[in-house]
C-alpha atoms as a PDB file:
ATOM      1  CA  UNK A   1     -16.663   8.894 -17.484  1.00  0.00           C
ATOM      2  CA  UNK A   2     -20.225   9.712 -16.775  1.00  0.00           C
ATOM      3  CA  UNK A   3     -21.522   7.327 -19.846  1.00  0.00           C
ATOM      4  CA  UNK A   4     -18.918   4.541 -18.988  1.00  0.00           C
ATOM      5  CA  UNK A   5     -20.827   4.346 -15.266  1.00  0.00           C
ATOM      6  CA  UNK A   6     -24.327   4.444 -17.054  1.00  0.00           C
ATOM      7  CA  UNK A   7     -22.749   1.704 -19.079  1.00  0.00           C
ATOM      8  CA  UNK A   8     -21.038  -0.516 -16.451  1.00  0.00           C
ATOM      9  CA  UNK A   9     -23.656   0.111 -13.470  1.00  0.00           C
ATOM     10  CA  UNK A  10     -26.334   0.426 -14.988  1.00  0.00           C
ATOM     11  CA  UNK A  11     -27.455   3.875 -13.315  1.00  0.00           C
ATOM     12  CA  UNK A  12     -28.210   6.917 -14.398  1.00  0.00           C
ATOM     13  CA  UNK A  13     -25.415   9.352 -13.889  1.00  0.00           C
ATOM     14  CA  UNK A  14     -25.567  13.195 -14.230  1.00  0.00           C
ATOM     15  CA  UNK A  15     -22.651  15.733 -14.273  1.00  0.00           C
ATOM     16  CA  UNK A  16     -22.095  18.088 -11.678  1.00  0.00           C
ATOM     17  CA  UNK A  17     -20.030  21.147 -12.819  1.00  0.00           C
ATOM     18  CA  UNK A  18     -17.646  22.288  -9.715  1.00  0.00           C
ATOM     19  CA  UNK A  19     -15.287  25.002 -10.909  1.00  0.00           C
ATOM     20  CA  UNK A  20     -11.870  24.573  -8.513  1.00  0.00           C
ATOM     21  CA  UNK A  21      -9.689  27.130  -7.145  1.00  0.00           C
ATOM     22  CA  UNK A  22      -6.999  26.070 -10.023  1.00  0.00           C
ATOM     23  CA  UNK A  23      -9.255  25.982 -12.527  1.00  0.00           C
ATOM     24  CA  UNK A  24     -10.462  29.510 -11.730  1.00  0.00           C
ATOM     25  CA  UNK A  25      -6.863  31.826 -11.029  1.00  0.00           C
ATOM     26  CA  UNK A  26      -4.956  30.962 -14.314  1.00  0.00           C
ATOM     27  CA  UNK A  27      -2.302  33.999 -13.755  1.00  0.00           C
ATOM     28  CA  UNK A  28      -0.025  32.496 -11.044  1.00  0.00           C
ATOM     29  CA  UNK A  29       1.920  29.300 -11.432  1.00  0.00           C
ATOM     30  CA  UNK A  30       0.284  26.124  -9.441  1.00  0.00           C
ATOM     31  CA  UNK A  31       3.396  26.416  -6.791  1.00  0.00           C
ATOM     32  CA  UNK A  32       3.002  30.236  -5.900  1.00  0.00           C
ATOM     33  CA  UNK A  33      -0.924  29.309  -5.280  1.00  0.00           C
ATOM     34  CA  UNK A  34      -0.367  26.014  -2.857  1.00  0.00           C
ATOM     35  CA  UNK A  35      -0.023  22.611  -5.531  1.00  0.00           C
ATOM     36  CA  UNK A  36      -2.593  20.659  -7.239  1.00  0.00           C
ATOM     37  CA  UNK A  37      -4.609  20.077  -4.281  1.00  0.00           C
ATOM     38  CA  UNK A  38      -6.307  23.358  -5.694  1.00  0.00           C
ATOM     39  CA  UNK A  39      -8.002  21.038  -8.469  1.00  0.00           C
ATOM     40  CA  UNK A  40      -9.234  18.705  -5.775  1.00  0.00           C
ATOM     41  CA  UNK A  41     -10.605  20.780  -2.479  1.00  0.00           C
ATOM     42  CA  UNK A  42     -13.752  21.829  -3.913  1.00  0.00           C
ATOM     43  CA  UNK A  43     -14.544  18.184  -5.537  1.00  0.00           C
ATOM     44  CA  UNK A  44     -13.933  16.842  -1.980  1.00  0.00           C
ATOM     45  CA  UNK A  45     -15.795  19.387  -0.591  1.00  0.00           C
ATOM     46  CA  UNK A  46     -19.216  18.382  -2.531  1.00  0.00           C
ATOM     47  CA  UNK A  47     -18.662  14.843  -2.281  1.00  0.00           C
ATOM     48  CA  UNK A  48     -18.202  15.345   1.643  1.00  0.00           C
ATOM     49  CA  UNK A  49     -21.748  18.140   1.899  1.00  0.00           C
ATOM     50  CA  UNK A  50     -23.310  15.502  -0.243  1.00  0.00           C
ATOM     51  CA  UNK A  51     -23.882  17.470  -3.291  1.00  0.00           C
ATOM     52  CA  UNK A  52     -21.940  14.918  -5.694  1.00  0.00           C
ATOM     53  CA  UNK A  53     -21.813  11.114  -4.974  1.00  0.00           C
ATOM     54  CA  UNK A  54     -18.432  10.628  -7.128  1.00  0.00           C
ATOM     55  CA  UNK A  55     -15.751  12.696  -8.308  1.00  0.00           C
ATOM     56  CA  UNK A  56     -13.628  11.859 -10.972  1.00  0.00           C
ATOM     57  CA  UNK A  57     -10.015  13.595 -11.175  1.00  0.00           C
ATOM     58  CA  UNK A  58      -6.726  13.717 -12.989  1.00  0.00           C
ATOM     59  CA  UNK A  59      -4.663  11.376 -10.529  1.00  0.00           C
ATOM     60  CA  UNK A  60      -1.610  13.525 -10.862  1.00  0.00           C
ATOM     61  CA  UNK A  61      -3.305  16.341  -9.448  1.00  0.00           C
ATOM     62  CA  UNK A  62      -4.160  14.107  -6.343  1.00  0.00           C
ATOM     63  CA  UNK A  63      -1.929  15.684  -3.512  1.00  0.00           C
ATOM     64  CA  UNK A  64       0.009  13.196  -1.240  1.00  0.00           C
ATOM     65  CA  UNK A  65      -2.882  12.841   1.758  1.00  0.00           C
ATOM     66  CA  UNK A  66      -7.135  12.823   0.948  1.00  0.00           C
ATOM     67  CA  UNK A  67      -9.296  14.850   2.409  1.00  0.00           C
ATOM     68  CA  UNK A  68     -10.532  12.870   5.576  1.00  0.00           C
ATOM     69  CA  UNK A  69     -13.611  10.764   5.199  1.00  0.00           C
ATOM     70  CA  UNK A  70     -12.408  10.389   0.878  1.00  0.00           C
ATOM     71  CA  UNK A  71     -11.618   7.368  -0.632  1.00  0.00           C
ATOM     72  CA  UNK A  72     -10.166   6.282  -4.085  1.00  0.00           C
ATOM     73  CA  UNK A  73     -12.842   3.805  -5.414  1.00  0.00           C
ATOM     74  CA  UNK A  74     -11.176   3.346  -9.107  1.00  0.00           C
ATOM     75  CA  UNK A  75      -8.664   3.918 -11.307  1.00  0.00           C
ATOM     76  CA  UNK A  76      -9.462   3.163 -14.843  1.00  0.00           C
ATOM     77  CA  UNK A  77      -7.202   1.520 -17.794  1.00  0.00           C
ATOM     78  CA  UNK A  78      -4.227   3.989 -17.752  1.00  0.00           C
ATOM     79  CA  UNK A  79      -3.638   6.281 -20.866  1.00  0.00           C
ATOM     80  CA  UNK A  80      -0.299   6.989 -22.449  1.00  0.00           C
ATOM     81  CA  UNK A  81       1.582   8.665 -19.561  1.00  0.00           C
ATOM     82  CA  UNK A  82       4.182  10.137 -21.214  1.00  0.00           C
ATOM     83  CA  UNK A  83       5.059  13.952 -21.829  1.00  0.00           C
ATOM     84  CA  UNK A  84       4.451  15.494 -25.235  1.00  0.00           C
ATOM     85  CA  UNK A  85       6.256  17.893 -27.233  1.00  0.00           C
ATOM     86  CA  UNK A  86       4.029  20.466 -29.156  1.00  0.00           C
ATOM     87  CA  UNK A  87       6.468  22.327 -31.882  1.00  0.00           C
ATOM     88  CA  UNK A  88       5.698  25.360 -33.842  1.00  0.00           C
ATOM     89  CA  UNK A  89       7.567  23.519 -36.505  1.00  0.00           C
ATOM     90  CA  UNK A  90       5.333  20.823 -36.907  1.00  0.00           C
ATOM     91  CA  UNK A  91       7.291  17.343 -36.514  1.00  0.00           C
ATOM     92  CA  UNK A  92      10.134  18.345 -35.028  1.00  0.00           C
ATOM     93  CA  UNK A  93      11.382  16.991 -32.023  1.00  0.00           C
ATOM     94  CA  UNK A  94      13.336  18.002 -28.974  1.00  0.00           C
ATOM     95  CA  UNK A  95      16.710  16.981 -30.375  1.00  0.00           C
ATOM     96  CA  UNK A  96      15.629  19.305 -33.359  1.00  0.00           C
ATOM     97  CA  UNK A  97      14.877  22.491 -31.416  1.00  0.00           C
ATOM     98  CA  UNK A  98      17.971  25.354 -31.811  1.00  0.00           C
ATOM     99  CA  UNK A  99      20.039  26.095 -29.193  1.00  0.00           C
ATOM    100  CA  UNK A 100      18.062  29.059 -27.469  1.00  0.00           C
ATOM    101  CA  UNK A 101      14.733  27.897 -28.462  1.00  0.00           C
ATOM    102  CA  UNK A 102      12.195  29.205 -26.139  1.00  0.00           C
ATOM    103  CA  UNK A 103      10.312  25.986 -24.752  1.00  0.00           C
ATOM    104  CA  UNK A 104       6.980  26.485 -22.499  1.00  0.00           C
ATOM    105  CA  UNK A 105       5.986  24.899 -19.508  1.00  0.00           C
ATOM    106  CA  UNK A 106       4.220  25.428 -16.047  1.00  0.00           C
ATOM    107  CA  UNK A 107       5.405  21.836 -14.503  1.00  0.00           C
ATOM    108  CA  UNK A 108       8.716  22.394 -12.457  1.00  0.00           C
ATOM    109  CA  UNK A 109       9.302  18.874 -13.107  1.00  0.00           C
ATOM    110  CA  UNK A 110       9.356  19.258 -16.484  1.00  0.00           C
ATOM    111  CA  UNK A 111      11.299  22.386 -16.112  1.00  0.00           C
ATOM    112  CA  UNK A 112      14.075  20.642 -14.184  1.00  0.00           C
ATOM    113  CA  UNK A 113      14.224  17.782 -16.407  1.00  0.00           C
ATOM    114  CA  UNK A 114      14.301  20.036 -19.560  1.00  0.00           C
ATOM    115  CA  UNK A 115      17.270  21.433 -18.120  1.00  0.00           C
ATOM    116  CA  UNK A 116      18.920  18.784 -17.070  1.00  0.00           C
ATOM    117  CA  UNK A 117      18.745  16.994 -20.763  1.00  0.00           C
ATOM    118  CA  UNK A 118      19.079  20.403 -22.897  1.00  0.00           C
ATOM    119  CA  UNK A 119      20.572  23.200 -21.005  1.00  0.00           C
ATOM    120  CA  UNK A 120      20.900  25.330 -23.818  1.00  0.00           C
ATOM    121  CA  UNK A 121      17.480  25.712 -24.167  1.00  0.00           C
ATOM    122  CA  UNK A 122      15.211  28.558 -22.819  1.00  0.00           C
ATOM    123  CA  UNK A 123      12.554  27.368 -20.376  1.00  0.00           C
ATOM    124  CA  UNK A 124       9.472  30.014 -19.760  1.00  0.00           C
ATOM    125  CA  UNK A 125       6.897  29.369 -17.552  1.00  0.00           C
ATOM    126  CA  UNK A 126       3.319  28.904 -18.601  1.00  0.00           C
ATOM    127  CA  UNK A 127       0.139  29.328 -17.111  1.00  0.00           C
ATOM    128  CA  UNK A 128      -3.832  28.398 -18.480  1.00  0.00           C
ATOM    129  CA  UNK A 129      -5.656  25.419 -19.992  1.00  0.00           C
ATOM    130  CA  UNK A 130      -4.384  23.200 -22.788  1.00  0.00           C
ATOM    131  CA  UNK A 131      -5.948  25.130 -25.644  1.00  0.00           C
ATOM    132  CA  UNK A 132      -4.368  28.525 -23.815  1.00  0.00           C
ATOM    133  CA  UNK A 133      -0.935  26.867 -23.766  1.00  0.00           C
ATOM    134  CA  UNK A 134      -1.169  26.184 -27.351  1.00  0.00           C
ATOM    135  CA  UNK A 135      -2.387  29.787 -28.537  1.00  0.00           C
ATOM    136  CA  UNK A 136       1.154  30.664 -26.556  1.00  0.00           C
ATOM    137  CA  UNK A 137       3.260  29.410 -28.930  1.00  0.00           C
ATOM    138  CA  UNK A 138       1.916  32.040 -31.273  1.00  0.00           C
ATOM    139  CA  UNK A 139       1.335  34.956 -28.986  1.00  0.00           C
ATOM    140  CA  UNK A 140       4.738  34.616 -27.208  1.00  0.00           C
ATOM    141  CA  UNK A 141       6.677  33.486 -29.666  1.00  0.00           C
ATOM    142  CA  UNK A 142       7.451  30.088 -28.141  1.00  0.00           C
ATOM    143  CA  UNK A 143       9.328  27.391 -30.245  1.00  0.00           C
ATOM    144  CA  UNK A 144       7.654  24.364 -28.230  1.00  0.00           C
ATOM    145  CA  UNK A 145       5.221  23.653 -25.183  1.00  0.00           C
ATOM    146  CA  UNK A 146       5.279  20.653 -23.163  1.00  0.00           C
ATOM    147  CA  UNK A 147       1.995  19.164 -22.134  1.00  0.00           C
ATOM    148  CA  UNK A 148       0.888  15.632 -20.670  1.00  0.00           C
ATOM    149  CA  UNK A 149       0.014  13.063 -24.223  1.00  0.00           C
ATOM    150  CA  UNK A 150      -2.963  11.784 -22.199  1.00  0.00           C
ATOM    151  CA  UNK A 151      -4.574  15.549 -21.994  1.00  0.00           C
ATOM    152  CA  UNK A 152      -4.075  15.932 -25.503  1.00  0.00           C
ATOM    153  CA  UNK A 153      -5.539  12.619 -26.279  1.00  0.00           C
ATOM    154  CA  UNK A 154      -8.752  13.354 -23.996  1.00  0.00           C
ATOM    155  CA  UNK A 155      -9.326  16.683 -26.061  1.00  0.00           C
ATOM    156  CA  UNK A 156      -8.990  15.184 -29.700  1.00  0.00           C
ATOM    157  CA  UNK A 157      -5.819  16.772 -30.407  1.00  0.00           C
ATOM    158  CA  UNK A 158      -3.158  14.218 -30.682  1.00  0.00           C
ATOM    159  CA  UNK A 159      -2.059  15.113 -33.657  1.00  0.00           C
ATOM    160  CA  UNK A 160      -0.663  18.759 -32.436  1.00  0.00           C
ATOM    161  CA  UNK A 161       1.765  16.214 -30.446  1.00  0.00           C
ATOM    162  CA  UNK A 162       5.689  16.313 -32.431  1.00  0.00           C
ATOM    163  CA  UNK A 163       7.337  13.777 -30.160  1.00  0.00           C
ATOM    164  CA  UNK A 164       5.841  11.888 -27.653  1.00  0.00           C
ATOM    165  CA  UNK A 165       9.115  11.963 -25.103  1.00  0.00           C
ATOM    166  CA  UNK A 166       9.843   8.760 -24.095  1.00  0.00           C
ATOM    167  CA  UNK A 167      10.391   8.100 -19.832  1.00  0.00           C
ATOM    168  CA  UNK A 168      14.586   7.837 -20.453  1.00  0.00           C
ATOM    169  CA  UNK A 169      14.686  11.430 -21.314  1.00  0.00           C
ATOM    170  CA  UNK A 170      11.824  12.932 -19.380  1.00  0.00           C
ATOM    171  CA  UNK A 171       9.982  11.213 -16.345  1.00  0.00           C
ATOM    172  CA  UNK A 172       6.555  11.348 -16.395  1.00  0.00           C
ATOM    173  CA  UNK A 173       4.721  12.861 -13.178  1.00  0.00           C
ATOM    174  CA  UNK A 174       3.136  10.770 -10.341  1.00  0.00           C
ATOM    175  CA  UNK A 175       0.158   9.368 -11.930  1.00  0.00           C
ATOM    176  CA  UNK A 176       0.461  11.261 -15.198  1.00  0.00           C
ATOM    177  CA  UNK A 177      -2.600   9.487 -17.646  1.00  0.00           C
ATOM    178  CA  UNK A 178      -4.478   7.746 -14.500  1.00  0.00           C
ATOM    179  CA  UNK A 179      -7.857   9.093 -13.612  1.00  0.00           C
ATOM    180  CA  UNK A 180      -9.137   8.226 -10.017  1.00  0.00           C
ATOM    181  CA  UNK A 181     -12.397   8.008  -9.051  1.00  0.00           C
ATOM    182  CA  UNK A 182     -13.003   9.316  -5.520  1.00  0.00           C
ATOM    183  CA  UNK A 183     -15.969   8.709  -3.303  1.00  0.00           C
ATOM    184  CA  UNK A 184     -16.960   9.097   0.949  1.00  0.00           C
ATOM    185  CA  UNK A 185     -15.247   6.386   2.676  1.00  0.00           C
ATOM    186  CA  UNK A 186     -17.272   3.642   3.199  1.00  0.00           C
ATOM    187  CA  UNK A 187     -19.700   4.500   0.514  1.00  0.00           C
ATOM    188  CA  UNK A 188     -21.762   1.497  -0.656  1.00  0.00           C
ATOM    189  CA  UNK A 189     -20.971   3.346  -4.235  1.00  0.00           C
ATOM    190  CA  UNK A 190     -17.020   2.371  -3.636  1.00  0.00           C
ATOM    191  CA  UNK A 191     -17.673  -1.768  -3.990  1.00  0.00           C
ATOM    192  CA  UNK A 192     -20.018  -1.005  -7.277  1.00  0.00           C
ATOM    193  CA  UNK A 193     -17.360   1.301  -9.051  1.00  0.00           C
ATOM    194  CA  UNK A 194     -14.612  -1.832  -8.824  1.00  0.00           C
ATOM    195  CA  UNK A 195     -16.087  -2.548 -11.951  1.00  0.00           C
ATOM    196  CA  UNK A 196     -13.561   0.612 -13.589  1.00  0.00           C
ATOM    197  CA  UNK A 197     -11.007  -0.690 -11.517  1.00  0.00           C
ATOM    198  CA  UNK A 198      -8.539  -1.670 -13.831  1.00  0.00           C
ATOM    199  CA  UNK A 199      -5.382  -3.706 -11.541  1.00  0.00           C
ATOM    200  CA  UNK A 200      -2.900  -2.218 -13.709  1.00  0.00           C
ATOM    201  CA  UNK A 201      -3.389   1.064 -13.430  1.00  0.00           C
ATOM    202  CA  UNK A 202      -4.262   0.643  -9.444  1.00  0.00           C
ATOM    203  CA  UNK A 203      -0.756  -1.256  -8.701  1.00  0.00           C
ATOM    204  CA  UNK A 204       0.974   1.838 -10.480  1.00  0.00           C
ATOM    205  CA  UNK A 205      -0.509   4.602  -8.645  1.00  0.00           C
ATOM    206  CA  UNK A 206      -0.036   2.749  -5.333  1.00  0.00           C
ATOM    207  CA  UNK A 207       3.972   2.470  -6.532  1.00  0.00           C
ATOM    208  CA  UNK A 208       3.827   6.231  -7.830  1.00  0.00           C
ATOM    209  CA  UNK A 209       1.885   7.945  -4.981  1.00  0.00           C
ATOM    210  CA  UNK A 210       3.860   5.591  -2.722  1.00  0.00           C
ATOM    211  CA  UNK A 211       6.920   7.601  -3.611  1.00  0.00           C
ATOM    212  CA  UNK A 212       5.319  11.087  -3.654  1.00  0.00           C
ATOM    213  CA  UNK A 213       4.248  10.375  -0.200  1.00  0.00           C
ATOM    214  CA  UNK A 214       7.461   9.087   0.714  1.00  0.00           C
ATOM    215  CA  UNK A 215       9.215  12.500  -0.396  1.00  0.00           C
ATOM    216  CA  UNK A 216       6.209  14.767   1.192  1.00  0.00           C
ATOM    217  CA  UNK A 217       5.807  15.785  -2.876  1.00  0.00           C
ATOM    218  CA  UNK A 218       3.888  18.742  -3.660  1.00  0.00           C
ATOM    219  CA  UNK A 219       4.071  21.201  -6.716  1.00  0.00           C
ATOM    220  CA  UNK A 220       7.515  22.753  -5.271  1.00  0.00           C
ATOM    221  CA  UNK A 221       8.890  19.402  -5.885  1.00  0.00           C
ATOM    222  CA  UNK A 222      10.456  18.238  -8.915  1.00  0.00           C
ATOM    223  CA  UNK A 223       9.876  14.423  -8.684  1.00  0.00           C
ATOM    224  CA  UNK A 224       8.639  12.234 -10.873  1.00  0.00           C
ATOM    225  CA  UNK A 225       7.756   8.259 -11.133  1.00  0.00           C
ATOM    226  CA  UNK A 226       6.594   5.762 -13.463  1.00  0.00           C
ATOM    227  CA  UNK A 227       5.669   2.193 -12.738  1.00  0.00           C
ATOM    228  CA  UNK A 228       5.198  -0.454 -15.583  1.00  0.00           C
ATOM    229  CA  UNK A 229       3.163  -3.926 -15.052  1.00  0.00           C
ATOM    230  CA  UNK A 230       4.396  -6.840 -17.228  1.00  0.00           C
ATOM    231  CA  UNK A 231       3.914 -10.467 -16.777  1.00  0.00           C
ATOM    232  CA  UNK A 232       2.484  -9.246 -12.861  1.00  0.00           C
ATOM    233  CA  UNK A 233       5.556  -7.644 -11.794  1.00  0.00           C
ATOM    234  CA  UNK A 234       6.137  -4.148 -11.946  1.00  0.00           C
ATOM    235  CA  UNK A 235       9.079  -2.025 -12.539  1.00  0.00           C
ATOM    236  CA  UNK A 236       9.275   1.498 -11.236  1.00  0.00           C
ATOM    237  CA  UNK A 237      11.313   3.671 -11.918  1.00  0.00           C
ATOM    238  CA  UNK A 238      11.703   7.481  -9.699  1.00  0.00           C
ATOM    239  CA  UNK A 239      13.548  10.447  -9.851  1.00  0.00           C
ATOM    240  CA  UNK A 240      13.819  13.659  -7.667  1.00  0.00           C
ATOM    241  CA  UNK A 241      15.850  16.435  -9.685  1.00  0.00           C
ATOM    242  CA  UNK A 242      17.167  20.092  -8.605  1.00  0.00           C
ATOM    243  CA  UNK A 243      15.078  22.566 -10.302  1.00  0.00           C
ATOM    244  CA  UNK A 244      18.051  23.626 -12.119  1.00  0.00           C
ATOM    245  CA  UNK A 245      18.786  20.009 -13.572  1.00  0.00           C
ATOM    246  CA  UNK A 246      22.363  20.068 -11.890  1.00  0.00           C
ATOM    247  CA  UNK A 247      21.751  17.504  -9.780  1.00  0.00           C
ATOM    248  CA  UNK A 248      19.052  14.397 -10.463  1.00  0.00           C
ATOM    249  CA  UNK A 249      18.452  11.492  -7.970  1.00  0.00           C
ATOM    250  CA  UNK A 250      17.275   7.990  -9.216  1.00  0.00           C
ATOM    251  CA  UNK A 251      15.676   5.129  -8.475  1.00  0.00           C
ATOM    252  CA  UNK A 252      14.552   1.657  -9.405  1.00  0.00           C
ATOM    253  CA  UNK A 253      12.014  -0.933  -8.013  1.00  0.00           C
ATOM    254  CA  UNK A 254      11.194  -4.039  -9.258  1.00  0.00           C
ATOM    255  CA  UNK A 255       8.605  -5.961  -7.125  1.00  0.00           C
ATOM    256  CA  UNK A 256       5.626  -8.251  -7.514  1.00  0.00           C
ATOM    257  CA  UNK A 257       1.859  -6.407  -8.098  1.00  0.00           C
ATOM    258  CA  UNK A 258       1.061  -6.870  -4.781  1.00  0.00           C
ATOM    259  CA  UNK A 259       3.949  -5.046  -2.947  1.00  0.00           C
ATOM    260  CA  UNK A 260       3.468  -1.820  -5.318  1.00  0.00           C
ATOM    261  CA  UNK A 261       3.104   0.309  -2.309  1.00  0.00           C
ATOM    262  CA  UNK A 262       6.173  -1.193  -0.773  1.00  0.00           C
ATOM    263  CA  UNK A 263       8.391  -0.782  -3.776  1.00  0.00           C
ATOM    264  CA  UNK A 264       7.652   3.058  -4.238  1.00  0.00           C
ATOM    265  CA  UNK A 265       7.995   3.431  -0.599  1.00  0.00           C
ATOM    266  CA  UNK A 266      11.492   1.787  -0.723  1.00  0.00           C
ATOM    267  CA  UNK A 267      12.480   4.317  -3.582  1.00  0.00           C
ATOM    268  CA  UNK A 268      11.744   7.328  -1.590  1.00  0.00           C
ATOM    269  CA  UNK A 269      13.846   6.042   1.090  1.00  0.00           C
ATOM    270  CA  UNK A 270      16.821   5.295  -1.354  1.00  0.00           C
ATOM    271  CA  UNK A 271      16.527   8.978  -2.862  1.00  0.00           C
ATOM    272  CA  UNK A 272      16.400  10.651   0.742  1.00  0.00           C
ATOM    273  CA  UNK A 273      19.280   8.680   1.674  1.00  0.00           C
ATOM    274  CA  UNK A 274      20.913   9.813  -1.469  1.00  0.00           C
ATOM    275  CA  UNK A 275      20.950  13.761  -1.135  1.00  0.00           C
ATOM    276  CA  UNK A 276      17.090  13.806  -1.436  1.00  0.00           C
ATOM    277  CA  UNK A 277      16.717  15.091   1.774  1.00  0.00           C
ATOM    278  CA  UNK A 278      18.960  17.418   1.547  1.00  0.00           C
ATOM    279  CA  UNK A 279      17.638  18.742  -1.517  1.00  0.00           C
ATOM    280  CA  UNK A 280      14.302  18.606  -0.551  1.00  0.00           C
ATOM    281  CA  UNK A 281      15.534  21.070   2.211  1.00  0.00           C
ATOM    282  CA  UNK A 282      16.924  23.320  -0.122  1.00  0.00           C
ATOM    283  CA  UNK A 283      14.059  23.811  -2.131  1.00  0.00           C
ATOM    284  CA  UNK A 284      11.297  24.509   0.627  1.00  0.00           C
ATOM    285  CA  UNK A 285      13.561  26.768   1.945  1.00  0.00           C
END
C-alpha cells in the first residue's frame, strides 16, 4: 500500500511498524480476548497521538463503531473474498474430506458454517498467523485449515489453496478481501486518498458493515455478508448462524449503489425479526 500512495499521490510514504494487541497474544482465540478491534486500537491510537498520518487495515477486522475522531478515507479494488480450503492432501476439496476429518479454524463463523454444511466433520480451533496455521496441519495432525483466499493471495501462497469455497456453501465475513484506509476525521489527507477509492468495493462494505452494525456483530457472532456490484446494483446477501450450525438465518438485498447502507441495514432487521434476536441473546449469554 505504501508504494501505491507514492505512486498515486505523489508523496513520499514511510512505514510505521505498530505491533497490536492481536497480533502480539497468539494463545487465546480472538473471542476470549475481546474481537478484532484488538488489530485496530493501537493503529487508531497513533493515528489519533499523531505518530502515523494513515493506517491501513484488513476491513474485516474493523469492529462495528471507529474510534472517535477516525475516519475511513479508502477502500481499494476488493480481492477475492471468498474462504479457502488448505488440504493436507493437496487438491482435495471439502466434499472430499472423510467423515471425521479434523478441519482447523479460529473464525466462529466459519466454525458454524462448517457445521452446518458437514456435520460429520471435526472442527478444532486454531490460533497464530497464516504461516502458523499452515505448519498446524503437520504438527496437529489436521486434515484441512480454513483461511481467507485474499490473505493467501497477499502472502504469495495461492497455490497452498485446494478449493476456493464458493459464498453458497460458506459466507464470507463482513468485509473479507477489502482493505480500508483510515485517517483523523477531517484530515486534509482523507480528500487526497479518494484516489484508492475504488466505488465498488466502498458500496460493499457500506452494505456489509451496514449489517454487522445492524446485529451489534463482534467476534462472538457468527454472521457473515457479502455484497456483489453488477451493472450498479448490488446484491447482498447475509446470514447469522448458531455456532452449532443447527439453526442459520438468511437474507437478501438487492438495491441500487447508492442505498448500500440501506440495504444491509434492512437485512439486519429481517434476521432480528427472524429469531436473530433471539439468538443473538443466546450467544452473549
Amino acid at each position: 500500500m505504501a508504494a501505491r500512495i507514492r505512486e498515486r499521490l505523489g508523496v513520499p510514504a514511510e512505514l510505521v511498524v505498530v505491533k497490536t494487541t492481536g497480533d502480539r497474544i497468539q494463545s487465546v482465540s480472538l473471542a476470549k480476548l475481546g474481537g478484532k478491534g484488538l488489530f485496530v486500537k493501537e493503529l487508531e491510537e497513533a493515528l489519533l497521538a499523531g505518530r502515523a498520518d494513515l493506517a491501513v487495515h484488513s476491513a474485516k477486522d474493523l469492529p462495528a463503531a471507529l474510534a472517535p475522531g477516525c475516519e475511513l478515507a479508502a477502500f481499494p479494488e476488493r480481492a477475492d473474498p471468498r474462504d479457502a480450503l488448505v488440504a493436507r492432501e493437496p487438491g482435495a476439496t471439502l466434499a472430499d474430506l472423510g467423515r471425521g476429518a479434523r478441519v482447523g479454524t479460529g473464525s466462529l463463523r466459519r466454525a458454524a458454517q462448517l457445521r452446518a454444511a458437514r456435520p460429520d466433520l471435526v472442527v478444532v480451533p486454531l490460533r497464530g498467523n497464516v504461516p502458523t496455521r499452515l505448519r498446524k496441519l503437520e504438527e496437529d495432525a489436521l486434515d484441512a485449515v480454513i483461511l481467507a483466499s485474499a490473505g493467501l493471495e497477499r502472502l504469495g501462497l495461492a497455490e497452498r489453496i485446494s478449493e476456493r469455497i464458493e459464498p453458497a456453501l460458506m459466507l464470507p465475513a463482513v468485509c473479507q478481501g477489502i482493505l480500508a484506509v483510515e485517517t483523523r476525521e477531517g484530515d486534509p489527507l482523507a480528500a487526497a486518498l479518494a484516489v484508492l477509492d475504488d466505488a465498488d468495493a466502498r458500496s460493499a462494505a457500506s452494505a456489509e458493515r451496514a449489517f454487522l452494525v445492524g446485529l451489534g456483530g463482534d467476534c462472538n457472532t457468527p454472521l457473515a455478508a457479502l455484497a456483489r456490484i453488477e451493472a450498479g446494483s448490488l446484491a447482498l446477501d447475509a446470514l447469522l448462524c448458531s455456532p452449532d450450525g443447527r439453526l442459520v438465518l438468511r437474507a437478501r438485498r438487492e438495491a441500487p449503489r447508492a442505498e448500500a447502507a440501506a440495504a444491509g441495514a434492512d437485512a439486519a432487521r429481517e434476521v432480528l425479526a427472524a429469531g436473530g434476536a433471539a439468538l443473538l441473546a443466546e450467544v452473549r449469554g
